[in-house]
PDB file of N, CA and C in Angstrom:
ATOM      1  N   UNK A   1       0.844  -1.177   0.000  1.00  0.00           N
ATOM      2  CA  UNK A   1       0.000   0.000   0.000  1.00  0.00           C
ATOM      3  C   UNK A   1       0.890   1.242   0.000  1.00  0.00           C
ATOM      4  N   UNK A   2       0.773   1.979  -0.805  1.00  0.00           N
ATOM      5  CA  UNK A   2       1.301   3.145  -1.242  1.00  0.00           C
ATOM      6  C   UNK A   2       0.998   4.653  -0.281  1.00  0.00           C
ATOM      7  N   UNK A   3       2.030   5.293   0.762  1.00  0.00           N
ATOM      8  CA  UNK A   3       1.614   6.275   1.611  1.00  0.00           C
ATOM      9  C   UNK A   3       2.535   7.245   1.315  1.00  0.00           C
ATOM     10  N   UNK A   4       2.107   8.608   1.649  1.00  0.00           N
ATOM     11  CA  UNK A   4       3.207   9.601   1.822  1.00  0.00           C
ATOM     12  C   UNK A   4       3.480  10.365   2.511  1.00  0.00           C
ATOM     13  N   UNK A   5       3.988   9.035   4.134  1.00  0.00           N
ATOM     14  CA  UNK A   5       4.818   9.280   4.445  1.00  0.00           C
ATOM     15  C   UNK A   5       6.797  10.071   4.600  1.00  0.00           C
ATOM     16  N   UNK A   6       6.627   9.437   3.466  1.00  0.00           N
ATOM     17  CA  UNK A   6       8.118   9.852   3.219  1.00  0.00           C
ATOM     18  C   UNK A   6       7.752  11.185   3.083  1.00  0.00           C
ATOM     19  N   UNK A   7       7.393  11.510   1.764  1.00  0.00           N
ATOM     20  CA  UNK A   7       6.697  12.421   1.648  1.00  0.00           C
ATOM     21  C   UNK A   7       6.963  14.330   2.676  1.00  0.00           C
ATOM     22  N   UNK A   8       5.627  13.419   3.547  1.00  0.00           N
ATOM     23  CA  UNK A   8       5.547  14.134   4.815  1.00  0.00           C
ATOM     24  C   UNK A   8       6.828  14.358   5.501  1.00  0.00           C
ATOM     25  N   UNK A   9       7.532  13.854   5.868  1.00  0.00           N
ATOM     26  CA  UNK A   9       9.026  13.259   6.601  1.00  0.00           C
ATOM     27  C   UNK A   9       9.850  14.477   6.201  1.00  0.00           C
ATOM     28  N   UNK A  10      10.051  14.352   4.723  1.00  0.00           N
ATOM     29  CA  UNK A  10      10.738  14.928   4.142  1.00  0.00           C
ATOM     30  C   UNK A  10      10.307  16.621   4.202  1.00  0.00           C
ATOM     31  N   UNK A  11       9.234  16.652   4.217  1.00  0.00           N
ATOM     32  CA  UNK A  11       8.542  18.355   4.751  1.00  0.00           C
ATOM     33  C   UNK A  11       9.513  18.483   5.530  1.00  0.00           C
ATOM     34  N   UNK A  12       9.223  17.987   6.591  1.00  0.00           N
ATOM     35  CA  UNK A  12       9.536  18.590   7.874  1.00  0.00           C
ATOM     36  C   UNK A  12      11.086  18.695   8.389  1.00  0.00           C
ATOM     37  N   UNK A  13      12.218  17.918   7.228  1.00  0.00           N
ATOM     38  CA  UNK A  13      13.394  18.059   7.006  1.00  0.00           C
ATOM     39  C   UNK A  13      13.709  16.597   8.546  1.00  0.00           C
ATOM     40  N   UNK A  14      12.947  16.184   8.706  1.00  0.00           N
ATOM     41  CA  UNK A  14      13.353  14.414   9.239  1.00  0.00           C
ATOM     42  C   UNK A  14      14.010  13.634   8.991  1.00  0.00           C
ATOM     43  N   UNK A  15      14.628  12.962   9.280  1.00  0.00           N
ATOM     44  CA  UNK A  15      15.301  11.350   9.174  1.00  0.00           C
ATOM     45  C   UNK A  15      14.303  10.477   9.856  1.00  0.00           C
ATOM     46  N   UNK A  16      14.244   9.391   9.184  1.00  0.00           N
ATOM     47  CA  UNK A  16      13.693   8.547   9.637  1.00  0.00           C
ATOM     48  C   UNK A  16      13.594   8.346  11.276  1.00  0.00           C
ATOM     49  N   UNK A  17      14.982   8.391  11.801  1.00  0.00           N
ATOM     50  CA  UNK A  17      15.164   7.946  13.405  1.00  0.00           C
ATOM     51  C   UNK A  17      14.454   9.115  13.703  1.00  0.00           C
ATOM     52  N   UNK A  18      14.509  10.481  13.566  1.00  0.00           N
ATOM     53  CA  UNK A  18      14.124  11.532  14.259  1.00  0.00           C
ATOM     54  C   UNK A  18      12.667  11.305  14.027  1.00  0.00           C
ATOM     55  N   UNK A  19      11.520  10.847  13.135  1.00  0.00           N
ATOM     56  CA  UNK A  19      10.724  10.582  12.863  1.00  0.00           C
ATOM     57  C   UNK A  19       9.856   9.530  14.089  1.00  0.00           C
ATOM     58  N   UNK A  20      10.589   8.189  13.804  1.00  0.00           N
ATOM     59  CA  UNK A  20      10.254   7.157  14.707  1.00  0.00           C
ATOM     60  C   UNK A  20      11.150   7.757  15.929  1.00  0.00           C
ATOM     61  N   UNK A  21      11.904   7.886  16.969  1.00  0.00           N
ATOM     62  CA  UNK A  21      11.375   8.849  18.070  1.00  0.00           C
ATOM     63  C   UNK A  21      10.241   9.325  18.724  1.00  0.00           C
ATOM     64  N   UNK A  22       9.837  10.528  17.439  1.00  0.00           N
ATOM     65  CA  UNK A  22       8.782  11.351  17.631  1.00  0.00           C
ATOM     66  C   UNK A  22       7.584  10.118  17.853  1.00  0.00           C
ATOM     67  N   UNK A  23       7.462   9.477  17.543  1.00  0.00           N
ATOM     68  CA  UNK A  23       6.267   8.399  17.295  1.00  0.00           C
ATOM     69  C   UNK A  23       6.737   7.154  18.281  1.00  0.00           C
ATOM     70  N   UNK A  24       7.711   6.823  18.844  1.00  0.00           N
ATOM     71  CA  UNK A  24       7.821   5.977  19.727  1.00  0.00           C
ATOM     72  C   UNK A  24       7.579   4.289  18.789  1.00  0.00           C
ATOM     73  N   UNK A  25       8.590   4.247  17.590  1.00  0.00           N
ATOM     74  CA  UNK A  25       8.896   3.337  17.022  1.00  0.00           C
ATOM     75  C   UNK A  25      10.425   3.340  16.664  1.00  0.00           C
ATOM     76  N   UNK A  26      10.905   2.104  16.242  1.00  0.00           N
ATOM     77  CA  UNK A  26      11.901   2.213  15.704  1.00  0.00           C
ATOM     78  C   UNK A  26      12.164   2.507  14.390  1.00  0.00           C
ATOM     79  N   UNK A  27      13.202   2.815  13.540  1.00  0.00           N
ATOM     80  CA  UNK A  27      13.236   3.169  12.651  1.00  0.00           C
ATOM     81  C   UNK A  27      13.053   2.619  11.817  1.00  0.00           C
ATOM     82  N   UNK A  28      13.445   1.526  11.843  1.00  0.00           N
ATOM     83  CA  UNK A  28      13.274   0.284  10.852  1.00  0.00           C
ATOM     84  C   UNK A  28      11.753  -0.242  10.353  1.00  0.00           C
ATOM     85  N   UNK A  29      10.614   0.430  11.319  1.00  0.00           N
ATOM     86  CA  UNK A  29       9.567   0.470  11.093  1.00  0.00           C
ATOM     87  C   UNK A  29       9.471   1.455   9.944  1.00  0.00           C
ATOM     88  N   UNK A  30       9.717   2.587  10.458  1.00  0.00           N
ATOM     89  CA  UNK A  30       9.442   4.204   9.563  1.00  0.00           C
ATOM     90  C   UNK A  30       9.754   3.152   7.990  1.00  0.00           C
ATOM     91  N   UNK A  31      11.378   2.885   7.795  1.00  0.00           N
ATOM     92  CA  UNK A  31      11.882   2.692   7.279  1.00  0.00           C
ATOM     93  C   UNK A  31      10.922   1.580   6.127  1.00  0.00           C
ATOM     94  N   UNK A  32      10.031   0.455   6.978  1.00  0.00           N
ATOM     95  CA  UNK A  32       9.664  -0.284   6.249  1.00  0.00           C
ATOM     96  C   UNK A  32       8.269   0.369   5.679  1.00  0.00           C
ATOM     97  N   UNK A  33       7.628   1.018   6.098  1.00  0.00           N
ATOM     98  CA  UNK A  33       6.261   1.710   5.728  1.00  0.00           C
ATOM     99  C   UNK A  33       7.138   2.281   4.716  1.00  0.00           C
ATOM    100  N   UNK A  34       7.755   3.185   4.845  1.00  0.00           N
ATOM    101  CA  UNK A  34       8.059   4.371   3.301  1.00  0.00           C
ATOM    102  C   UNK A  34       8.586   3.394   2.011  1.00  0.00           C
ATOM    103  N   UNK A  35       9.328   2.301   2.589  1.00  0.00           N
ATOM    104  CA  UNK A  35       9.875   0.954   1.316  1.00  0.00           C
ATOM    105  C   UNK A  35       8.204   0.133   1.026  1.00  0.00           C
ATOM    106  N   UNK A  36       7.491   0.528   1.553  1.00  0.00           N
ATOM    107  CA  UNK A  36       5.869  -0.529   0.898  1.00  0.00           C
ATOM    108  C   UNK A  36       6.163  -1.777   1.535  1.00  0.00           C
ATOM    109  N   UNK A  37       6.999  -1.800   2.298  1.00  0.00           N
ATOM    110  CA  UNK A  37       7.075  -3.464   3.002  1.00  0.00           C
ATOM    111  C   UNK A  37       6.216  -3.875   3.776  1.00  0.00           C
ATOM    112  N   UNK A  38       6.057  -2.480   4.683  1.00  0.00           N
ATOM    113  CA  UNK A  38       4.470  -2.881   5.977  1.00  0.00           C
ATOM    114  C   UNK A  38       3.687  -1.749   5.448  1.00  0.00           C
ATOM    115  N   UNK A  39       2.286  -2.013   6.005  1.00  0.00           N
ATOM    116  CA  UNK A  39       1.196  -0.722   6.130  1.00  0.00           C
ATOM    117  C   UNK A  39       1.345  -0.886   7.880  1.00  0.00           C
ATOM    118  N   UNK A  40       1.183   1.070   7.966  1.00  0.00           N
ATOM    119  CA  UNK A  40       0.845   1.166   9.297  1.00  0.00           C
ATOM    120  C   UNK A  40      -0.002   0.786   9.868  1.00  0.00           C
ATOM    121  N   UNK A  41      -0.211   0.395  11.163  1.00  0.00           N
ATOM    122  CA  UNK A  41      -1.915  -0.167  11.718  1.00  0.00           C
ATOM    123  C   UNK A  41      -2.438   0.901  12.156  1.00  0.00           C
ATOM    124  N   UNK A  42      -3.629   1.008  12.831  1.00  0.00           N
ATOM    125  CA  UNK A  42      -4.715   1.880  12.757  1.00  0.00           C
ATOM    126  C   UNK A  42      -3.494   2.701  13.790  1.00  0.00           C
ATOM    127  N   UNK A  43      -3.225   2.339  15.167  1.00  0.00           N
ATOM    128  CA  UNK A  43      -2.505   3.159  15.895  1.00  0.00           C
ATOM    129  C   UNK A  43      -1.822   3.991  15.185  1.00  0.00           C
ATOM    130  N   UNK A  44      -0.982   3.666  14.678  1.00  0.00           N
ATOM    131  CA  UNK A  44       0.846   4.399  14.001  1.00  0.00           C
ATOM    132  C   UNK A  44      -0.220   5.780  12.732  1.00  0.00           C
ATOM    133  N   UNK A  45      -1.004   4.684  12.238  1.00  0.00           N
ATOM    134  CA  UNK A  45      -1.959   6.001  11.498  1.00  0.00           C
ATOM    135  C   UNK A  45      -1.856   7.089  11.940  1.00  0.00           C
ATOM    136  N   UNK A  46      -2.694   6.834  13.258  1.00  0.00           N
ATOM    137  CA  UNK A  46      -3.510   8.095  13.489  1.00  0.00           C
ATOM    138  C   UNK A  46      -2.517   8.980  14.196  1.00  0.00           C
ATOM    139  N   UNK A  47      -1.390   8.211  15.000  1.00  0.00           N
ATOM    140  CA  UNK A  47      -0.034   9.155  15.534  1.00  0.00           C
ATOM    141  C   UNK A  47       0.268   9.789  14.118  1.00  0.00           C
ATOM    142  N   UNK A  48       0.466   9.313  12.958  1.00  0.00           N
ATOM    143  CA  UNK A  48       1.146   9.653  11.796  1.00  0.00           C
ATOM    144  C   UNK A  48       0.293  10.791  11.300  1.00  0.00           C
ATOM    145  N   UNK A  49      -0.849  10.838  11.254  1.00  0.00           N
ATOM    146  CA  UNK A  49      -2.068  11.748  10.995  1.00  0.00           C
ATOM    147  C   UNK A  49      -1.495  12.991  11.829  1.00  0.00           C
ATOM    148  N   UNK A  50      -1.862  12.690  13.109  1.00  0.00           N
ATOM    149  CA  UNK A  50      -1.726  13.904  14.465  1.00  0.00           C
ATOM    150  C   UNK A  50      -0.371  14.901  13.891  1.00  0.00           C
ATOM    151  N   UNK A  51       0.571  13.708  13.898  1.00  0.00           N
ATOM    152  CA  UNK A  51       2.253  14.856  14.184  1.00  0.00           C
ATOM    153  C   UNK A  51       2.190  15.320  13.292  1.00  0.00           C
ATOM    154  N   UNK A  52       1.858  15.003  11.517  1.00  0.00           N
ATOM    155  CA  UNK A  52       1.722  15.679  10.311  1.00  0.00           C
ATOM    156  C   UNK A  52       1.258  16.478   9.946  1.00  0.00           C
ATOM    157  N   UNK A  53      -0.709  16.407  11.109  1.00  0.00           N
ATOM    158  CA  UNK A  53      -1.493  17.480  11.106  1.00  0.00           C
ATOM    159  C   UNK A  53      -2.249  17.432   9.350  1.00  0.00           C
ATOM    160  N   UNK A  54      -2.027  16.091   9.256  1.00  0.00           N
ATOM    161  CA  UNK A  54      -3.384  15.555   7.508  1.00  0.00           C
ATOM    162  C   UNK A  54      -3.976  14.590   8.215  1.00  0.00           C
ATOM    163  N   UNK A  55      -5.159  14.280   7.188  1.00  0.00           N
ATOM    164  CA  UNK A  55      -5.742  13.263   7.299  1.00  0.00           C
ATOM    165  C   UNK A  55      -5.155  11.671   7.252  1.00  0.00           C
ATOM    166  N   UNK A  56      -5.707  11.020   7.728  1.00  0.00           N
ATOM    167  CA  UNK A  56      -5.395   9.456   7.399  1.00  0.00           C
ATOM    168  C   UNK A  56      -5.452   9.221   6.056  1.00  0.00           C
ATOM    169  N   UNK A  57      -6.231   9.669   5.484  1.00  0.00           N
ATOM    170  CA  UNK A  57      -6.756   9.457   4.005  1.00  0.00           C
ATOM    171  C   UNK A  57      -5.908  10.393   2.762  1.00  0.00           C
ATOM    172  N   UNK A  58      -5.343  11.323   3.604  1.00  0.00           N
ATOM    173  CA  UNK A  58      -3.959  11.566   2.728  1.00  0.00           C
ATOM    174  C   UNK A  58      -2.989  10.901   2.778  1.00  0.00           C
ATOM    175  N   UNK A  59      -2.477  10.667   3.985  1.00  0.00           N
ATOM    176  CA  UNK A  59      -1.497   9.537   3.869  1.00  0.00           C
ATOM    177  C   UNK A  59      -1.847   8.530   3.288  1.00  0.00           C
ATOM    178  N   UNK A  60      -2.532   7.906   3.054  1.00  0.00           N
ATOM    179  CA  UNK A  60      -3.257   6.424   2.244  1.00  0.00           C
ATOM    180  C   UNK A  60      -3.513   7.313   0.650  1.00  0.00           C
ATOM    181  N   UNK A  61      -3.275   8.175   0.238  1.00  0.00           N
ATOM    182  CA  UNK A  61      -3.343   8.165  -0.865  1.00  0.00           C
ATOM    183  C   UNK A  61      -4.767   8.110  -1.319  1.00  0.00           C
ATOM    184  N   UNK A  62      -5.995   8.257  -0.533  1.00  0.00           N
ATOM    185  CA  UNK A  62      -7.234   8.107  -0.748  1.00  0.00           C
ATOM    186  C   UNK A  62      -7.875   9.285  -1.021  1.00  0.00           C
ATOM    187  N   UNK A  63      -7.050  10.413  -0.565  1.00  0.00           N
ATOM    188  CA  UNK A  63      -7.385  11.899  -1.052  1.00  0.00           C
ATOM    189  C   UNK A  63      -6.210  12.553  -1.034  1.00  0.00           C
ATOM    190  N   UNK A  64      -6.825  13.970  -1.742  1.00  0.00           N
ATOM    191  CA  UNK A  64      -5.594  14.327  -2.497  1.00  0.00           C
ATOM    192  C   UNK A  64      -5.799  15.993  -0.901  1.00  0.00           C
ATOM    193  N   UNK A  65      -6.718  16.266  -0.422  1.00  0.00           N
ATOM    194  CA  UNK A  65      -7.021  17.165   0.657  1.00  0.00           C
ATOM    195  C   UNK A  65      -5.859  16.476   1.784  1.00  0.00           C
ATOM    196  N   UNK A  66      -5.209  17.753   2.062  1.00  0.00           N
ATOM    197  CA  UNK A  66      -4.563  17.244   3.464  1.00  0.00           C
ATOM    198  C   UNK A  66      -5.530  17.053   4.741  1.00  0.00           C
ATOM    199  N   UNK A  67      -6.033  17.790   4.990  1.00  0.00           N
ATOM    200  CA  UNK A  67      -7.333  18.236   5.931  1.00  0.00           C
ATOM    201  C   UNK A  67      -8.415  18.136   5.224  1.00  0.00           C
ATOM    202  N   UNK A  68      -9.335  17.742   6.213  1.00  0.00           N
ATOM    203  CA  UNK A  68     -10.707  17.588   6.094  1.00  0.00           C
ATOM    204  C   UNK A  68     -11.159  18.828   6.924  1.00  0.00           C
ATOM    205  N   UNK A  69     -12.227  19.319   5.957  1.00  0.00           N
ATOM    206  CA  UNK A  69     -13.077  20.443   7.326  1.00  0.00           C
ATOM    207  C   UNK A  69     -13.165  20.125   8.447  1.00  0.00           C
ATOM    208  N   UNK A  70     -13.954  19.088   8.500  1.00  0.00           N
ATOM    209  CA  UNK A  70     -14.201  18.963   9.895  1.00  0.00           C
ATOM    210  C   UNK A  70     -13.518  18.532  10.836  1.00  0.00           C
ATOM    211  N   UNK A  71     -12.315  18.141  10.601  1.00  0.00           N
ATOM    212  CA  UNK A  71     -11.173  17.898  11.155  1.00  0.00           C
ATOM    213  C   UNK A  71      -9.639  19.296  11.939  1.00  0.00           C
ATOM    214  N   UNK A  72     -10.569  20.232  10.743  1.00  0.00           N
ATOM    215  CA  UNK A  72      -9.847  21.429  11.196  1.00  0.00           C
ATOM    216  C   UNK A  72     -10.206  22.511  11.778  1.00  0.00           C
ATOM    217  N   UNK A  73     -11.815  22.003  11.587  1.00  0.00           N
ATOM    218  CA  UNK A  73     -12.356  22.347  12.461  1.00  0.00           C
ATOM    219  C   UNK A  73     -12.466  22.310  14.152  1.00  0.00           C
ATOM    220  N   UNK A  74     -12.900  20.737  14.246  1.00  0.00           N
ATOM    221  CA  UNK A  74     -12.738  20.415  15.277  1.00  0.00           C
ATOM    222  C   UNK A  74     -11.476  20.466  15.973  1.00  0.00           C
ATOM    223  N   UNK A  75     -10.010  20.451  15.525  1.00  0.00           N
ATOM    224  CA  UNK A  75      -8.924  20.729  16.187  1.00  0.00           C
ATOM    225  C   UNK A  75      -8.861  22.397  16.515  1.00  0.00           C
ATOM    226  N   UNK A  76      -9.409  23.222  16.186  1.00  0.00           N
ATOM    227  CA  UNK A  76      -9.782  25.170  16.138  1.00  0.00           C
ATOM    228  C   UNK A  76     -10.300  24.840  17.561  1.00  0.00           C
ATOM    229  N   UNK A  77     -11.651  23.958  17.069  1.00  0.00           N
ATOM    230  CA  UNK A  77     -12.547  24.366  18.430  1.00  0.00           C
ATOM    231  C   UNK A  77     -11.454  24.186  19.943  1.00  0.00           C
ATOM    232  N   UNK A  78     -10.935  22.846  19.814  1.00  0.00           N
ATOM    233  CA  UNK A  78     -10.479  22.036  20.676  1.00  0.00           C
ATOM    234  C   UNK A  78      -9.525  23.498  21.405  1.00  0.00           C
ATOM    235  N   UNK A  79      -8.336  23.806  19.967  1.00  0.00           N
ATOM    236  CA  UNK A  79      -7.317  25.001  20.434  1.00  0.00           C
ATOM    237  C   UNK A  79      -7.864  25.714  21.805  1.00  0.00           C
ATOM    238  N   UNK A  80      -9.473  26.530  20.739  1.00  0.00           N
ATOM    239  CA  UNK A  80      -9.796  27.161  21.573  1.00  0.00           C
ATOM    240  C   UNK A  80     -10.216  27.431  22.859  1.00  0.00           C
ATOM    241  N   UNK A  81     -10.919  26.305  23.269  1.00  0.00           N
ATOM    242  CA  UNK A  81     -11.438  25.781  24.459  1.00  0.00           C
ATOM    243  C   UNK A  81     -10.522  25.859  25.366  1.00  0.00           C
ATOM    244  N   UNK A  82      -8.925  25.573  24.897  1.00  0.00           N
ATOM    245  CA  UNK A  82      -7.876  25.652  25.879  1.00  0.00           C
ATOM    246  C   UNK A  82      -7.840  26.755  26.563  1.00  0.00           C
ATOM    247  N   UNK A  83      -7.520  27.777  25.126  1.00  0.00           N
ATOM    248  CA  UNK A  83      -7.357  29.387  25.367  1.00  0.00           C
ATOM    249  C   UNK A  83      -8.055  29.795  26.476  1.00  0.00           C
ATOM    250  N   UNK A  84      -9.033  29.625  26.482  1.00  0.00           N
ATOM    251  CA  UNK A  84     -10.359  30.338  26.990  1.00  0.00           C
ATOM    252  C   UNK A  84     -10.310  29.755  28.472  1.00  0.00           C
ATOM    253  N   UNK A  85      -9.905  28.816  28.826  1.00  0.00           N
ATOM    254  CA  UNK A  85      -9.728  28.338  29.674  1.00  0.00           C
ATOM    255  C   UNK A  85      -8.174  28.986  30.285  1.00  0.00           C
ATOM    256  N   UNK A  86      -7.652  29.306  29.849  1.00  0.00           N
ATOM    257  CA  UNK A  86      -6.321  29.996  30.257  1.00  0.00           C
ATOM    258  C   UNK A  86      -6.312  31.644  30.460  1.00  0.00           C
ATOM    259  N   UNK A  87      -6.998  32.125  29.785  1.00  0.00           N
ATOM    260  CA  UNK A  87      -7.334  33.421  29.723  1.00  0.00           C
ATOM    261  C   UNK A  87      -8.468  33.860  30.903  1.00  0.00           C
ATOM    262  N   UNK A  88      -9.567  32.932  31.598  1.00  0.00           N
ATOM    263  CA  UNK A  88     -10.251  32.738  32.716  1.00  0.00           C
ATOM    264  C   UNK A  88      -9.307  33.001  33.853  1.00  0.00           C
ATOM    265  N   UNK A  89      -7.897  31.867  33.841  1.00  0.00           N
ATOM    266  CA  UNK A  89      -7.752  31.381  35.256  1.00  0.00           C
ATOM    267  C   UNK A  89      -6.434  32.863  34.997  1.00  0.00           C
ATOM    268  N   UNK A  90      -6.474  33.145  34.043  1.00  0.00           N
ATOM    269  CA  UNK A  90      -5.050  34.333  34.075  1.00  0.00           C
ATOM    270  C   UNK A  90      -5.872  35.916  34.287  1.00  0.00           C
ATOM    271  N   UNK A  91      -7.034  35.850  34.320  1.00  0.00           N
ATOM    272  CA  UNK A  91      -8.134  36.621  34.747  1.00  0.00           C
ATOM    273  C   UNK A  91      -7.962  36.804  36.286  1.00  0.00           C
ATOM    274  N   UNK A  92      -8.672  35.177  36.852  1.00  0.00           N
ATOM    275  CA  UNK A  92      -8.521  35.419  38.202  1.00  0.00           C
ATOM    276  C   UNK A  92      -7.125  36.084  38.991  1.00  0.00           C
ATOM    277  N   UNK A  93      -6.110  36.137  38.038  1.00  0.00           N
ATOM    278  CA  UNK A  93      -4.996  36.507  39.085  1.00  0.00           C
ATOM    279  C   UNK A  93      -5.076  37.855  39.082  1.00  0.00           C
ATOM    280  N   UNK A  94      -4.562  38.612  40.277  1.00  0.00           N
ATOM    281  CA  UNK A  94      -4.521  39.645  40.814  1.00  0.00           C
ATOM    282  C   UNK A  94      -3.101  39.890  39.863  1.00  0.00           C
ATOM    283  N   UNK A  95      -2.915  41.474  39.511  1.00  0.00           N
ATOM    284  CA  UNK A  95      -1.669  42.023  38.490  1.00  0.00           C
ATOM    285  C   UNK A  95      -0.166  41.468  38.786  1.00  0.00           C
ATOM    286  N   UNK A  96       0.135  41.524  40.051  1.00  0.00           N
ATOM    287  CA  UNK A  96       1.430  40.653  40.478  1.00  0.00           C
ATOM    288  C   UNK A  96       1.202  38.917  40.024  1.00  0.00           C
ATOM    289  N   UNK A  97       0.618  38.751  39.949  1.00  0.00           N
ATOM    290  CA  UNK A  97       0.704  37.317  39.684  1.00  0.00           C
ATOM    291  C   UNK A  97       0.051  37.407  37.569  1.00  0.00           C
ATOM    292  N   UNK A  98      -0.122  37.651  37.637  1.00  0.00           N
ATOM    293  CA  UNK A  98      -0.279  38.382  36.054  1.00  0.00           C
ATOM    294  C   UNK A  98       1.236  38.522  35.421  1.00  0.00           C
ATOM    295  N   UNK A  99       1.570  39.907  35.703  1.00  0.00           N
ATOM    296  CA  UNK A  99       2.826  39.948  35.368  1.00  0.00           C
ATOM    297  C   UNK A  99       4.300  38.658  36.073  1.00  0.00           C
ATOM    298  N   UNK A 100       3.788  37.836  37.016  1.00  0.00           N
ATOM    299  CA  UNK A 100       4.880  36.783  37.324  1.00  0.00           C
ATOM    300  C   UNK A 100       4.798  35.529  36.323  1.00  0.00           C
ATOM    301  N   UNK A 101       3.015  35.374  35.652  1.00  0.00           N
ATOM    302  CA  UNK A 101       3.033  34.332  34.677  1.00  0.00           C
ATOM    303  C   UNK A 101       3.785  35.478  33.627  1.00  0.00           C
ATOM    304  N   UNK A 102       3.229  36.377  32.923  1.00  0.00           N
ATOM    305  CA  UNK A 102       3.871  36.586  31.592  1.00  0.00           C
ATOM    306  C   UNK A 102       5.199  36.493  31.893  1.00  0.00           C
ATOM    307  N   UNK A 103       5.712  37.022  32.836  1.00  0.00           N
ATOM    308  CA  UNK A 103       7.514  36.948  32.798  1.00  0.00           C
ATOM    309  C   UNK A 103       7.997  35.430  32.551  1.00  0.00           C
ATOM    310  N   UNK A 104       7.078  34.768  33.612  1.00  0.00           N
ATOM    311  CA  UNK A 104       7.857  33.398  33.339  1.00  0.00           C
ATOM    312  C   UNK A 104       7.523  32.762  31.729  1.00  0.00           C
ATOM    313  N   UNK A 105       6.302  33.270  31.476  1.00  0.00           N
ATOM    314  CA  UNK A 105       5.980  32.616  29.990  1.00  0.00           C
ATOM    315  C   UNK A 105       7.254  32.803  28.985  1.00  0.00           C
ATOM    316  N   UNK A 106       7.769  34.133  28.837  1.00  0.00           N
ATOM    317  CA  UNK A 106       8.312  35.464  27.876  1.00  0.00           C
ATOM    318  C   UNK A 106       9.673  34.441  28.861  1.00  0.00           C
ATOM    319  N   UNK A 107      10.376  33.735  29.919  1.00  0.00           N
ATOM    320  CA  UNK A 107      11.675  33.424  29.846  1.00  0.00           C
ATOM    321  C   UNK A 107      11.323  31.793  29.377  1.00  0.00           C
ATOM    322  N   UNK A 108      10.422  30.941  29.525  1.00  0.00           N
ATOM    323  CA  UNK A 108      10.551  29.664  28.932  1.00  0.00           C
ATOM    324  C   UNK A 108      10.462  29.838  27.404  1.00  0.00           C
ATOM    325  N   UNK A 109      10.517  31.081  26.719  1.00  0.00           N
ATOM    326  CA  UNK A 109      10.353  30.938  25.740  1.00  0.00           C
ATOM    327  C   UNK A 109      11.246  32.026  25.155  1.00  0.00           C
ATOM    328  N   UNK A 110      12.448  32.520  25.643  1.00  0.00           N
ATOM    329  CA  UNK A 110      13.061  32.849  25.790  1.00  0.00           C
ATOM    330  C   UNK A 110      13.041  34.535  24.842  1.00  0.00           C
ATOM    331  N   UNK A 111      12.057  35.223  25.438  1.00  0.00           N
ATOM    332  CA  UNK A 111      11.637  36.237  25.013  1.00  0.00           C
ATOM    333  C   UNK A 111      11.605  37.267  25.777  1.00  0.00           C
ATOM    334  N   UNK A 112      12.261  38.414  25.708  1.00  0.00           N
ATOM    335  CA  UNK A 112      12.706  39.727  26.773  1.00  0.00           C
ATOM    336  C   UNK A 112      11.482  40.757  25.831  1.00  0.00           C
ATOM    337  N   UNK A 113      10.142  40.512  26.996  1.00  0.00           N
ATOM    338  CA  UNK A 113       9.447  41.767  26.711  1.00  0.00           C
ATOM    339  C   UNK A 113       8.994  42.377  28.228  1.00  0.00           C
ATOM    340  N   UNK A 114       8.667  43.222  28.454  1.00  0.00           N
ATOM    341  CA  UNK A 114       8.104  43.650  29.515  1.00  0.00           C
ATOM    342  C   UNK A 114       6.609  44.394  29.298  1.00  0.00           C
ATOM    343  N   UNK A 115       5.810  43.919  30.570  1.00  0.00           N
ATOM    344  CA  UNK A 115       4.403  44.244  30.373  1.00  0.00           C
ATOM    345  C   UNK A 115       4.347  45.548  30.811  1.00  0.00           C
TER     346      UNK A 115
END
């Protein structure tokens, strides 16, 4: 069965090992899916789907759409729900604790701004 994987892989400027890592396989797996030797099983799919951010059905060569609406959809909603939920509890804090998350946010991410 014909996937494009490699494909994908190759987007993202991967090696195989750095690939299987990310996915918690060995390489020799990666290795045999992109040679047509194995098809992935439903699991490795849908990890393969997630980290790529396409459909299953692009990788399978069954459509030529990376995304499905409702798929990009529903991952928006999901985003959002987080947000909103973060923006609540960063609400409740009083301004000192406000400005102690953004600072710490702005150094794990190694960004010098001041509020």
């Amino acid at each position: 069965m014909k996937t494009r994987i490699k494909e994908l892989r190759l987007e993202k400027k991967l090696t195989q090992q750095a690939l299987a890592k990310q996915l918690g396989v060995n390489q020799a797996a990666i290795s045999k899916l992109e040679c047509e030797v194995s098809i992935p099983d439903a699991a490795l799919l849908i990890d393969l789907s997630r980290f790529f951010h396409v459909s299953t059905d692009y990788i399978l060569f069954l459509s030529e759409e990376r995304l499905n609406a409702d798929y990009f959809l529903e991952n928006n909603l999901h985003h959002l729900k987080k947000y909103q939920h973060l923006i609540a509890i960063y609400q409740k804090m009083n301004r000192k604790q406000q400005g102690d998350c953004f600072n710490f946010l702005c150094s794990m991410l190694n960004i010098n701004e001041d509020l």
